[in-house]
N, C-alpha and C. Protein backbone atom coordinates (compact mmCIF):
# COMPACT_ATOMS: atom_id res chain seq x y z
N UNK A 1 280.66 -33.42 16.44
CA UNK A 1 279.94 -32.75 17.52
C UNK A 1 278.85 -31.88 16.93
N UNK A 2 277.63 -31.92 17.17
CA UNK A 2 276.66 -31.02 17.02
C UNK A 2 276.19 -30.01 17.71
N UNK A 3 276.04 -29.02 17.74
CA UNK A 3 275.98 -27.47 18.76
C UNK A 3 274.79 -27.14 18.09
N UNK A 4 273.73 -26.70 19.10
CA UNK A 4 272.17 -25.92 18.93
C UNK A 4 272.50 -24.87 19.24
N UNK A 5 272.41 -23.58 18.10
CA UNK A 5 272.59 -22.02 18.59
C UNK A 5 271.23 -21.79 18.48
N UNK A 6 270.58 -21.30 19.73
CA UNK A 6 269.10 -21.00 19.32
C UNK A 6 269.54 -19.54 20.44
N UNK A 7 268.95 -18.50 19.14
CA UNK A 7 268.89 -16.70 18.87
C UNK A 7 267.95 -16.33 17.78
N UNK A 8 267.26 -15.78 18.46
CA UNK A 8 266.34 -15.04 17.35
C UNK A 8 266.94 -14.04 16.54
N UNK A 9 268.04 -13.54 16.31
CA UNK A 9 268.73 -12.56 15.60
C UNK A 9 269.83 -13.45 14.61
N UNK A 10 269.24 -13.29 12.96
CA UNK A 10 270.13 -14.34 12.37
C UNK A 10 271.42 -13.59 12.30
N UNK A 11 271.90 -12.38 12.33
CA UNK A 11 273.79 -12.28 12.41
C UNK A 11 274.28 -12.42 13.50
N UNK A 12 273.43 -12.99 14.88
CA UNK A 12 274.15 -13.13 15.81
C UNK A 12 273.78 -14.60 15.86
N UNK A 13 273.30 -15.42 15.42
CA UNK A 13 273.63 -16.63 15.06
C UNK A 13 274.71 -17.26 14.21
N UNK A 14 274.47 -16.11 12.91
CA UNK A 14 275.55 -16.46 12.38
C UNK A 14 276.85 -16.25 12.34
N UNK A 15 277.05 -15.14 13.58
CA UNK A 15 278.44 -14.62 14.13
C UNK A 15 279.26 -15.87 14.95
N UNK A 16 278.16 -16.42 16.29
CA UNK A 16 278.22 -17.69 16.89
C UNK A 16 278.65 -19.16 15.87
N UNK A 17 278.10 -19.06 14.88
CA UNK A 17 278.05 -20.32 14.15
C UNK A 17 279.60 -20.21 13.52
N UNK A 18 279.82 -18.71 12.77
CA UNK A 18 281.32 -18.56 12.74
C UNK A 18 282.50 -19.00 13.52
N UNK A 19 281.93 -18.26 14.73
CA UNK A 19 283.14 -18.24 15.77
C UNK A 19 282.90 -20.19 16.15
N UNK A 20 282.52 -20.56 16.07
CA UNK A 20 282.32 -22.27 16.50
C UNK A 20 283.00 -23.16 15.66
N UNK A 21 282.76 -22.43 14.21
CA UNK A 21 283.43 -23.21 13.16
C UNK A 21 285.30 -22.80 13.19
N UNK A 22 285.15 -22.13 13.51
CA UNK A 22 286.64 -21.27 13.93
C UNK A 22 287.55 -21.98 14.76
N UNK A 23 286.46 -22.74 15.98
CA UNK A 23 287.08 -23.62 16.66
C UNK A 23 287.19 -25.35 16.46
N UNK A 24 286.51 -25.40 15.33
CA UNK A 24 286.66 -26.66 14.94
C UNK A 24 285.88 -26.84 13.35
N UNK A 25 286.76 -27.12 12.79
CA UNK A 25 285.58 -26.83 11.11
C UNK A 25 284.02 -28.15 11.24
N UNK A 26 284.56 -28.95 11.73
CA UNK A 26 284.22 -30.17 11.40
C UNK A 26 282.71 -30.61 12.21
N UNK A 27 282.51 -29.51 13.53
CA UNK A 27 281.68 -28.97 14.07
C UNK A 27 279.88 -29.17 13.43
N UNK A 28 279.10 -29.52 13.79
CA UNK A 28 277.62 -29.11 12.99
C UNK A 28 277.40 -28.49 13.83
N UNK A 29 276.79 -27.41 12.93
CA UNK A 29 275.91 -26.29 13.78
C UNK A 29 274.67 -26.36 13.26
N UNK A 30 273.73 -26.20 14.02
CA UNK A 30 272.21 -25.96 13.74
C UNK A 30 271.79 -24.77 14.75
N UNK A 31 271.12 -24.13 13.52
CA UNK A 31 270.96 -22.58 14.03
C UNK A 31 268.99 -23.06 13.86
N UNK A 32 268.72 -22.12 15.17
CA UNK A 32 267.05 -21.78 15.72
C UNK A 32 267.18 -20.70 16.09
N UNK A 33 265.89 -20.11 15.74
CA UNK A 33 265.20 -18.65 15.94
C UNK A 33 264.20 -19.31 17.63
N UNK A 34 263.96 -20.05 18.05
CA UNK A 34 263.71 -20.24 19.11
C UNK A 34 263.22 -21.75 19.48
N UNK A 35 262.65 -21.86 21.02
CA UNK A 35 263.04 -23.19 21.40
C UNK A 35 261.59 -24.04 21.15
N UNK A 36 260.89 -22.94 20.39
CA UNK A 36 259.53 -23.93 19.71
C UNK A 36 260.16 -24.87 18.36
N UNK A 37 261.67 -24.57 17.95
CA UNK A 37 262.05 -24.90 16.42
C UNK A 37 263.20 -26.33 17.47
N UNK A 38 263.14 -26.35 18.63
CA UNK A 38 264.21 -27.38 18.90
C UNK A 38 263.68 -28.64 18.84
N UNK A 39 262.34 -29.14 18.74
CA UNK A 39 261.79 -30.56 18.55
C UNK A 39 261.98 -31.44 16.96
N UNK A 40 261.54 -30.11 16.11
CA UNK A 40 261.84 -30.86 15.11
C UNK A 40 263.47 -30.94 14.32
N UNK A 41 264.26 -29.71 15.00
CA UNK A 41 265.61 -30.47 14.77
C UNK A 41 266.12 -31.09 14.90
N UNK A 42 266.06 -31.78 16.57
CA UNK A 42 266.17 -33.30 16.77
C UNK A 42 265.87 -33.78 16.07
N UNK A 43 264.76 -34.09 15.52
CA UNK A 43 264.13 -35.47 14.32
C UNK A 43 265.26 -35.13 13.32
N UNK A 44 265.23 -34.03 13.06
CA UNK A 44 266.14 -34.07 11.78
C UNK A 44 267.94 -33.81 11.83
N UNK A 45 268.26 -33.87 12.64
CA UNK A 45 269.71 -33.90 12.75
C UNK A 45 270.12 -34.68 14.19
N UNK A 46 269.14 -34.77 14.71
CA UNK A 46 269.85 -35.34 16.03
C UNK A 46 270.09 -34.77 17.73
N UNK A 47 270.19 -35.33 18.73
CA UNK A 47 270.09 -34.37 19.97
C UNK A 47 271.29 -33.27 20.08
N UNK A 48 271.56 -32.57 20.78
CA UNK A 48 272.51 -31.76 20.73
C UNK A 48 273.91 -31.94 21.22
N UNK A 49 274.78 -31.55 21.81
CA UNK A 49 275.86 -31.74 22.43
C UNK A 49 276.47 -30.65 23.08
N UNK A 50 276.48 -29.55 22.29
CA UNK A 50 276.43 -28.28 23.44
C UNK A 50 275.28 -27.02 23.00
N UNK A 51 274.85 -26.55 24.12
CA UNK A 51 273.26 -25.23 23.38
C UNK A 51 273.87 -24.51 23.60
N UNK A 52 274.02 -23.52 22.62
CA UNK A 52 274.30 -21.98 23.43
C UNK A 52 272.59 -21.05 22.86
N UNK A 53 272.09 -20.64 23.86
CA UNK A 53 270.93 -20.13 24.30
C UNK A 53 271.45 -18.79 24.50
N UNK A 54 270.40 -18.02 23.65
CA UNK A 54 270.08 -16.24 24.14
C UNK A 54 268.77 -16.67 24.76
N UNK A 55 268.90 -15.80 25.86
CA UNK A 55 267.63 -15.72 26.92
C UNK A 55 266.11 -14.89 26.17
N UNK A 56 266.62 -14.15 25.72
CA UNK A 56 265.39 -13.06 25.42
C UNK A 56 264.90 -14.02 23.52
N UNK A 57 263.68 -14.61 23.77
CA UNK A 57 263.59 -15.27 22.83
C UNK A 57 261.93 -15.17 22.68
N UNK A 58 261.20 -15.13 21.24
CA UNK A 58 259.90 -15.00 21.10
C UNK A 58 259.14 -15.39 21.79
N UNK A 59 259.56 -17.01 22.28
CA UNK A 59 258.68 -18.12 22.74
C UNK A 59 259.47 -18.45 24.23
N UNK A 60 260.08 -17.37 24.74
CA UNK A 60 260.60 -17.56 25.87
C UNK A 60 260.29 -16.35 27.07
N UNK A 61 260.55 -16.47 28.23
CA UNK A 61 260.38 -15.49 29.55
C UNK A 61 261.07 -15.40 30.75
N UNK A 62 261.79 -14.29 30.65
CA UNK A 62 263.60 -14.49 31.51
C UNK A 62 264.15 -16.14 31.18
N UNK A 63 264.41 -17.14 32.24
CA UNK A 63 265.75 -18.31 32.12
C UNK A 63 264.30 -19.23 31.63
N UNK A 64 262.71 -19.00 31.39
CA UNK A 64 262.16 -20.39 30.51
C UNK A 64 262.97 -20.89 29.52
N UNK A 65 263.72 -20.39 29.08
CA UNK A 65 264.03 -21.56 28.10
C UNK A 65 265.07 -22.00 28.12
N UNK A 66 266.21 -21.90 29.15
CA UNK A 66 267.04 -22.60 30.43
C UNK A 66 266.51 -23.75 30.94
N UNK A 67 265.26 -23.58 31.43
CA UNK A 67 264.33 -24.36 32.08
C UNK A 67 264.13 -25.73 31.74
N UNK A 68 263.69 -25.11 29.92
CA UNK A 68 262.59 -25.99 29.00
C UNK A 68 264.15 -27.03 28.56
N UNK A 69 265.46 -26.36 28.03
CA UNK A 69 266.50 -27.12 27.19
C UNK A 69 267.05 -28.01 28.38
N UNK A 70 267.45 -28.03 29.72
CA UNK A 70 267.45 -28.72 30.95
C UNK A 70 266.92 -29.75 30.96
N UNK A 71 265.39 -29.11 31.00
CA UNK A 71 264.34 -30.67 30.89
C UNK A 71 264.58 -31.39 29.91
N UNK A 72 264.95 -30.91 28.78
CA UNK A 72 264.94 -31.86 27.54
C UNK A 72 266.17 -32.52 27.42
N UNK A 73 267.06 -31.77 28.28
CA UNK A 73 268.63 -32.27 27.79
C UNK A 73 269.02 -31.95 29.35
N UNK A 74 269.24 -32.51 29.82
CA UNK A 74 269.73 -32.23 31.03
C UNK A 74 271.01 -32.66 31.44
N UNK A 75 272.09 -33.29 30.45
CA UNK A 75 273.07 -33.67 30.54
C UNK A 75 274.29 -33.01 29.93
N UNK A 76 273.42 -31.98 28.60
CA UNK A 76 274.11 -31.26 27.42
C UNK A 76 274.18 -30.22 28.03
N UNK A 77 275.76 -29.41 28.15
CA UNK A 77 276.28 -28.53 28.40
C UNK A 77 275.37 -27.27 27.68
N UNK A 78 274.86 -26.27 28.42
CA UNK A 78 274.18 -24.89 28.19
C UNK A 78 274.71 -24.14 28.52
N UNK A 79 275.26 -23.37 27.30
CA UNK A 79 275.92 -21.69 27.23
C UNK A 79 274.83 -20.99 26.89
N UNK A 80 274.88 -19.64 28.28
CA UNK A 80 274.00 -18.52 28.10
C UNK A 80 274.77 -17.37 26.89
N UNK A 81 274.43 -17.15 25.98
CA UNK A 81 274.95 -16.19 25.62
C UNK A 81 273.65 -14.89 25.61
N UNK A 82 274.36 -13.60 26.24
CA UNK A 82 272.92 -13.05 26.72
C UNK A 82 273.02 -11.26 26.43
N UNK A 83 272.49 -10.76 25.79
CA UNK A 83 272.60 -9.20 25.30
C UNK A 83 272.49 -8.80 26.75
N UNK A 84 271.80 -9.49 27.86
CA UNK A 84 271.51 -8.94 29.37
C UNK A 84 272.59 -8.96 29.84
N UNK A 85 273.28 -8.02 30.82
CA UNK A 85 274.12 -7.44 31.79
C UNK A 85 273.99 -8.85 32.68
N UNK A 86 275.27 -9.78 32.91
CA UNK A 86 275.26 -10.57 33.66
C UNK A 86 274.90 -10.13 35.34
N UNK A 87 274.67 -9.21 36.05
CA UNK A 87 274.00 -8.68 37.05
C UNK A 87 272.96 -8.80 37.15
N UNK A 88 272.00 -8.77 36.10
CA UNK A 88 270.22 -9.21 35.84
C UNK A 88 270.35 -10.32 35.64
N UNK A 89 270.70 -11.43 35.20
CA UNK A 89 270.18 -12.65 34.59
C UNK A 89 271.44 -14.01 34.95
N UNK A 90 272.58 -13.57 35.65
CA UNK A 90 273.44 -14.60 35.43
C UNK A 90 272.90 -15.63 36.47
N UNK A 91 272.79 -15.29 37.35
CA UNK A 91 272.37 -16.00 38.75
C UNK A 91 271.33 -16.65 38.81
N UNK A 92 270.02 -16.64 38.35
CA UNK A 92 268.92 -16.98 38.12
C UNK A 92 269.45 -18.14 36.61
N UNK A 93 269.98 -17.80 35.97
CA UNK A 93 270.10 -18.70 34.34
C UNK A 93 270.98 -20.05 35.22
N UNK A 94 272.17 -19.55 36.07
CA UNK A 94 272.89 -20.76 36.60
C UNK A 94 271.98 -21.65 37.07
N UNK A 95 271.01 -20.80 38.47
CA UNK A 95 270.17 -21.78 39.35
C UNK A 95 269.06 -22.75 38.12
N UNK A 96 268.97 -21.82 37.23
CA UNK A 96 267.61 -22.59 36.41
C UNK A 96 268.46 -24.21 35.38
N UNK A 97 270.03 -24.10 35.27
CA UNK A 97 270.65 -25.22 34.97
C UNK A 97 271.91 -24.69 33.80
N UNK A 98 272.11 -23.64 33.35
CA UNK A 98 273.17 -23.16 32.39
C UNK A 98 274.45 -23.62 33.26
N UNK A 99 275.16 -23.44 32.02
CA UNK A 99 276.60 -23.93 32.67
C UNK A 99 277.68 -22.86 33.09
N UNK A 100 277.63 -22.02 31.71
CA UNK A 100 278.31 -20.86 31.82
C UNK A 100 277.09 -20.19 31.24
N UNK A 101 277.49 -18.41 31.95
CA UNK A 101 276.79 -17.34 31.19
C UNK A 101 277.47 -16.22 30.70
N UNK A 102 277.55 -16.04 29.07
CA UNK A 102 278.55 -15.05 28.90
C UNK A 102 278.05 -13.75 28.22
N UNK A 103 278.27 -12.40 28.22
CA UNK A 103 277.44 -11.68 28.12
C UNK A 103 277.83 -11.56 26.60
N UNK A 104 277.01 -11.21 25.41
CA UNK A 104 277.38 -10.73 24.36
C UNK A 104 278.63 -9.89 23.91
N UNK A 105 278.04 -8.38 25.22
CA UNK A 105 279.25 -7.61 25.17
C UNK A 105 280.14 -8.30 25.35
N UNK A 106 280.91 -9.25 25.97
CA UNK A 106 282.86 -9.57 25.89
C UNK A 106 283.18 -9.56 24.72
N UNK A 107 281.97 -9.57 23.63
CA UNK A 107 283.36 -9.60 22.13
C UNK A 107 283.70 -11.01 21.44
N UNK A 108 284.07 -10.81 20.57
CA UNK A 108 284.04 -11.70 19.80
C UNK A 108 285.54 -12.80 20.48
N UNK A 109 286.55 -11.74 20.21
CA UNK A 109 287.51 -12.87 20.96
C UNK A 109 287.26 -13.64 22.31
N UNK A 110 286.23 -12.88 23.65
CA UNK A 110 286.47 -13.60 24.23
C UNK A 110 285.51 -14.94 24.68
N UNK A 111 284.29 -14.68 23.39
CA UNK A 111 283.55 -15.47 23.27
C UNK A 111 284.04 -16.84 22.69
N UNK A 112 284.50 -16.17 21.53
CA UNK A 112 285.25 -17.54 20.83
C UNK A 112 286.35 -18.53 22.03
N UNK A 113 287.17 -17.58 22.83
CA UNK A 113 288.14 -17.87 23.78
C UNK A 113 287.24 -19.04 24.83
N UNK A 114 285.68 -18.87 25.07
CA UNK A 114 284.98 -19.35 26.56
C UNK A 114 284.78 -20.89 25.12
N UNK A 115 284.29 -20.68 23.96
CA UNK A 115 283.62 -21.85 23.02
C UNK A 115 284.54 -22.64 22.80
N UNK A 116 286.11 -22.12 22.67
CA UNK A 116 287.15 -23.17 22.23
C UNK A 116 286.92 -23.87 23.66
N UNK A 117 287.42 -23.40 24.96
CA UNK A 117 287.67 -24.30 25.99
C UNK A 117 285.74 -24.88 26.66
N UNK A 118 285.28 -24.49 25.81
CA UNK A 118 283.86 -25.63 26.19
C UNK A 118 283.75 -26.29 25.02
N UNK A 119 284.21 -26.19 23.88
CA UNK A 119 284.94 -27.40 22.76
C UNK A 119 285.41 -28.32 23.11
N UNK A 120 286.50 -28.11 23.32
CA UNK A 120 287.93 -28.54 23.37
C UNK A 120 288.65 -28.68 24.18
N UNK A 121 288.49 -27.76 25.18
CA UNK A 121 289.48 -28.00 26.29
C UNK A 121 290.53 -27.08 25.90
N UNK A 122 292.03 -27.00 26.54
CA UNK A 122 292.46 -26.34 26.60
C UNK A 122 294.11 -27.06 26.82
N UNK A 123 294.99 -27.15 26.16
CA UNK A 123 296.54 -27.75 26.86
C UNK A 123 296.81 -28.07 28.29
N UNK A 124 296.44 -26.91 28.78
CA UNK A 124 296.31 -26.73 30.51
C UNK A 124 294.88 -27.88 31.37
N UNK A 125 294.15 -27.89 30.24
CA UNK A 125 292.74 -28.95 30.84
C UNK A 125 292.95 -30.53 30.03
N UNK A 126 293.80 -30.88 30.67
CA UNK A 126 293.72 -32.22 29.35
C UNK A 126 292.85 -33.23 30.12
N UNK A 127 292.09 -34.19 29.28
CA UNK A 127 291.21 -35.02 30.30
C UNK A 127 292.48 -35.62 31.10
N UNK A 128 291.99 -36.11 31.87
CA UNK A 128 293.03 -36.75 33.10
C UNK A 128 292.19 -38.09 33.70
N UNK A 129 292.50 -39.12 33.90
CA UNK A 129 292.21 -39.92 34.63
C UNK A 129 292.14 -39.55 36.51
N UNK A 130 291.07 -39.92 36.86
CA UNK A 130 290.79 -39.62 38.04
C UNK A 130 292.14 -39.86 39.27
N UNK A 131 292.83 -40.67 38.57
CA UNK A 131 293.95 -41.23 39.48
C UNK A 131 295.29 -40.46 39.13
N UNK A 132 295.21 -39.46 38.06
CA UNK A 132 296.29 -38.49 37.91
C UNK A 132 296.84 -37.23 38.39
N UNK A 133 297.87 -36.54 38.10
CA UNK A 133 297.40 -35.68 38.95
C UNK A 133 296.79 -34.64 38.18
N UNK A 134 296.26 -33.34 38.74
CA UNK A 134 295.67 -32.22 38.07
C UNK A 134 296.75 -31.42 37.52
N UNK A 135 296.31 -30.81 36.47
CA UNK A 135 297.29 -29.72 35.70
C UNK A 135 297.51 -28.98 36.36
N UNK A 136 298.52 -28.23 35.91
CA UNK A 136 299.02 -26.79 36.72
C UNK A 136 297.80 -26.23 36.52
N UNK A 137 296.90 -25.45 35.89
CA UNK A 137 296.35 -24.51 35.61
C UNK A 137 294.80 -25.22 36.70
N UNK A 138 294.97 -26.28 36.56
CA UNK A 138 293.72 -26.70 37.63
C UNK A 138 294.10 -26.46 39.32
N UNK A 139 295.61 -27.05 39.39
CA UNK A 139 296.38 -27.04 40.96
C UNK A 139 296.08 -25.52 40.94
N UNK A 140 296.21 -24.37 40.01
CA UNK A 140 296.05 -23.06 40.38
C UNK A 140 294.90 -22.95 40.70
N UNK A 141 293.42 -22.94 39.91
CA UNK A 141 292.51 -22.76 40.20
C UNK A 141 291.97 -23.17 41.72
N UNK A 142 292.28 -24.35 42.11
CA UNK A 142 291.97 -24.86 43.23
C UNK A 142 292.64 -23.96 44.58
N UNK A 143 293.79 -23.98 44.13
CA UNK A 143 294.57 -22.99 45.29
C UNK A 143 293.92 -21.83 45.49
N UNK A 144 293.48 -20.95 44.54
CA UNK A 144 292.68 -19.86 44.16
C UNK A 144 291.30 -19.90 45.15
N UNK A 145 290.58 -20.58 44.44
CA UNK A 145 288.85 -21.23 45.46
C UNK A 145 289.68 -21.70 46.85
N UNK A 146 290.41 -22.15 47.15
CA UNK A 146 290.82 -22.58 48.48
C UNK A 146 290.83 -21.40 49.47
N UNK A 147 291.31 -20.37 48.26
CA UNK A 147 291.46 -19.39 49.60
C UNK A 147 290.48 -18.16 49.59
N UNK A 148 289.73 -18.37 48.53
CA UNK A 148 287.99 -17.96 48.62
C UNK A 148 288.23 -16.55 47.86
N UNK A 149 289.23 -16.86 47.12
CA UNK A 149 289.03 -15.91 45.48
C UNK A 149 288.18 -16.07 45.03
N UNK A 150 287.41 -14.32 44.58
CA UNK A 150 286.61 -13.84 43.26
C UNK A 150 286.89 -14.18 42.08
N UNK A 151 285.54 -14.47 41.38
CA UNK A 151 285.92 -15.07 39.80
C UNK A 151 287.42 -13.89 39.29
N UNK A 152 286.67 -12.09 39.61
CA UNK A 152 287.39 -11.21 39.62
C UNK A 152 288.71 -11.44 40.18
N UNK A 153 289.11 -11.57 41.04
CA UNK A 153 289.90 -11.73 41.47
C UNK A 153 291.28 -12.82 41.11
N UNK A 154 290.51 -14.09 40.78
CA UNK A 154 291.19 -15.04 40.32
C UNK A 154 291.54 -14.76 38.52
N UNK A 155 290.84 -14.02 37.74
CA UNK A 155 290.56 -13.63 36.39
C UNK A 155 292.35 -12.47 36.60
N UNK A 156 292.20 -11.76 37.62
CA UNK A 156 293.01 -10.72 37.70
C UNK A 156 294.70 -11.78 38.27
N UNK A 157 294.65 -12.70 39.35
CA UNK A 157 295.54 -13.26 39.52
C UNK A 157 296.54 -14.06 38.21
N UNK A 158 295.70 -14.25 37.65
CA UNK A 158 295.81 -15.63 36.26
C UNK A 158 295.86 -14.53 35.12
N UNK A 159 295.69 -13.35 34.89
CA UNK A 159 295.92 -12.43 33.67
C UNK A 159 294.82 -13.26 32.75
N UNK A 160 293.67 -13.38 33.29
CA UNK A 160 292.56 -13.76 31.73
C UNK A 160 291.57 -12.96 32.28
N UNK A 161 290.53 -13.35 31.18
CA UNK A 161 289.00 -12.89 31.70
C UNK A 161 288.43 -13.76 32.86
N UNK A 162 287.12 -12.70 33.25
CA UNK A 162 286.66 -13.00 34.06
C UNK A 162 285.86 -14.70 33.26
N UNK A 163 285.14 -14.22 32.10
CA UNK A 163 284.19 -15.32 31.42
C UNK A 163 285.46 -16.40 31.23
N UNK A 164 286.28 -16.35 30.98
CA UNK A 164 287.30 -17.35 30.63
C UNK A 164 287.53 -18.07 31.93
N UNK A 165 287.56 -17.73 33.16
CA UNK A 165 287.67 -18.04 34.53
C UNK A 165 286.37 -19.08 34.91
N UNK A 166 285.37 -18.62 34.29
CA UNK A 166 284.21 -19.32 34.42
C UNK A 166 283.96 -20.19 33.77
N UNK A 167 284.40 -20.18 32.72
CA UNK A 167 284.60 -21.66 31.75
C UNK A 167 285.28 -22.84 32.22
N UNK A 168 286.21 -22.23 32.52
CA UNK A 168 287.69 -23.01 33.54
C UNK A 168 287.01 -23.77 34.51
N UNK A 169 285.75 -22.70 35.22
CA UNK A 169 285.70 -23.54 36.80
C UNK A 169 284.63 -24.26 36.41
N UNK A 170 284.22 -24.30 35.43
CA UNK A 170 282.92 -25.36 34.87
C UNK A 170 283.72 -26.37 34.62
N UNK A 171 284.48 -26.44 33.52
CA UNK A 171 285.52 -27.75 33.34
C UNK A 171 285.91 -28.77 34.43
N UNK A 172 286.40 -27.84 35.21
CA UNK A 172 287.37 -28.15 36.44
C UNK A 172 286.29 -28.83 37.41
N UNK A 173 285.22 -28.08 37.40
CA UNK A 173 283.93 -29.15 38.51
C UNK A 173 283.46 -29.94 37.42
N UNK A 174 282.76 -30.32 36.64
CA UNK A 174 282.75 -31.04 35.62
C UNK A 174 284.04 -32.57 35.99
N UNK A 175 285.01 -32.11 35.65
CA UNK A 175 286.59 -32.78 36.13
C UNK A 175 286.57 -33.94 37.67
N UNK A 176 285.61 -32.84 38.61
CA UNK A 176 286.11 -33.29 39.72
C UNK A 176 284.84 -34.09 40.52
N UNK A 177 283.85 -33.77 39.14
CA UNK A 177 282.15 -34.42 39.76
C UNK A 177 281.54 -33.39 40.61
N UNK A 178 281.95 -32.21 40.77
CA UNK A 178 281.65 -31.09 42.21
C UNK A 178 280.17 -30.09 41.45
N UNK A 179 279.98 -29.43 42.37
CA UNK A 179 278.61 -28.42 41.97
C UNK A 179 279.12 -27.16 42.15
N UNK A 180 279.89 -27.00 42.89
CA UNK A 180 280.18 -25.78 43.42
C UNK A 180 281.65 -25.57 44.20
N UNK A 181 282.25 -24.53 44.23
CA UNK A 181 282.86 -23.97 44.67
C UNK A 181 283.43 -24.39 46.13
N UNK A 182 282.55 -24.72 47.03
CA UNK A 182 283.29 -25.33 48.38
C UNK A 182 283.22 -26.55 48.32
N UNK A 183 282.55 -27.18 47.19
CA UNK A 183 282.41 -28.90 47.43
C UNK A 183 283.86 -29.01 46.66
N UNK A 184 284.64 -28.38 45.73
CA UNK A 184 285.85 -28.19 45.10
C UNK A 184 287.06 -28.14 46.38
N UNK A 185 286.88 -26.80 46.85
CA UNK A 185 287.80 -26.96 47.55
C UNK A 185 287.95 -28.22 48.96
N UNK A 186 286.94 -28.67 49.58
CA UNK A 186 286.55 -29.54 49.73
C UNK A 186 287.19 -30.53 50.18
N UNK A 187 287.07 -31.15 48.26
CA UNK A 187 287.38 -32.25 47.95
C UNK A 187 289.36 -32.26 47.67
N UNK A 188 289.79 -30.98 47.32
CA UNK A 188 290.72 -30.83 47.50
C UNK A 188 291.30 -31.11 48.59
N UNK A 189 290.72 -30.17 49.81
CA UNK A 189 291.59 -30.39 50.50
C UNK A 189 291.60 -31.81 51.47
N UNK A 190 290.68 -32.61 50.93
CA UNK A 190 290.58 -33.81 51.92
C UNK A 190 291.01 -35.33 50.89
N UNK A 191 291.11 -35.14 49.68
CA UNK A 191 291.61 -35.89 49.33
C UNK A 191 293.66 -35.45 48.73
N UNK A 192 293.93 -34.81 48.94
CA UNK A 192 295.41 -34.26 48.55
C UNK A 192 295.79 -33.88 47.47
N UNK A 193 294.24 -33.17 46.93
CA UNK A 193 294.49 -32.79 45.23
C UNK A 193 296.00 -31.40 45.35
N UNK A 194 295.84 -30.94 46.22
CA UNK A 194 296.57 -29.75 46.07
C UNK A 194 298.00 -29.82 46.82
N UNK A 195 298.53 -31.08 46.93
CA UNK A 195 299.80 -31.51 47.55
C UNK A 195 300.38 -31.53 46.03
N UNK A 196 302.10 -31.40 46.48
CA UNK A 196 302.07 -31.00 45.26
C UNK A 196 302.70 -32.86 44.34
């Protein structure tokens, strides 16, 4: 798997590049100071597989370069990782195409915690064939959005983080082909995902 960390700050690249290798040694990381340096890394290593993007970037302006990695990759999973207060910037980075947005501040554990399960997955997330049933931890989530729980809220029901909650419900729509939140429950409740 190859991962694009593009941050203009090399110890917080190389904190990211740590915590990634942490979750899988075997991992390539290619580290950019910004998204003028992402053309010629392609040529030289190849397209990406997951970005994790800091917003505030030389050659960037608020979610442009959300925008710009979208257009170029519009299939490859984009992690915001963002020194900005998810209150300024999360909402706007989603609409512009990110997947998850996690703020710097959560820390190292719970960053590493959102990268393993956008790695890897998680025991509780195992791929599943469409014709199986959903994990417990998905039958929860769904029950959760069914009854029009806060990320907060559901983060507080389930004893995790909030960013860890958001990883989850990326997976989980990802999982179910959905965009959002009521097309989830939805689909739940009209196809019998949540019977038990």
């Amino acid at each position: 798997m190859r991962i694009f960390v593009i941050d203009d700050h090399p110890l917080m690249r190389d904190a990211i590049a740590m915590l990634v290798r942490r979750v899988r040694h075997d991992i390539e990381v290619v580290e950019l100071d910004r998204i003028g340096a992402v053309a010629a890394a392609v040529t030289r290593h190849g397209p990406p597989e997951l970005i994790c993007l800091d917003l505030k970037l030389p050659d960037t302006f608020e979610v442009s370069g959300v925008m710009a990695m979208k257009k170029n990759f519009p299939d490859v999973p984009l992690v915001v990782l963002s020194a900005s207060p998810a209150s300024e910037f999360e909402d706007q980075a989603l609409a512009a195409g990110a997947d998850v947005y996690i703020e710097k501040a959560a820390g190292a554990t719970e960053i590493a915690n959102a990268l393993r399960l956008l790695i890897t997955g998680d025991s509780e997330f195992e791929a599943a064939l469409p014709s199986e049933k959903l994990s417990k931890r998905q039958k929860q989530l769904l029950i959760l959005l069914d009854k029009g729980m806060s990320n907060r809220d559901i983060a507080l029901a389930l004893d995790i983080s909030e960013h860890t909650v958001k990883v989850h419900l990326w997976r989980l729509f990802r999982r179910l082909n959905v965009k959002s939140r009521s097309q989830a429950s939805h689909l739940a409740r009209t196809t019998g995902l949540l019977e038990a």
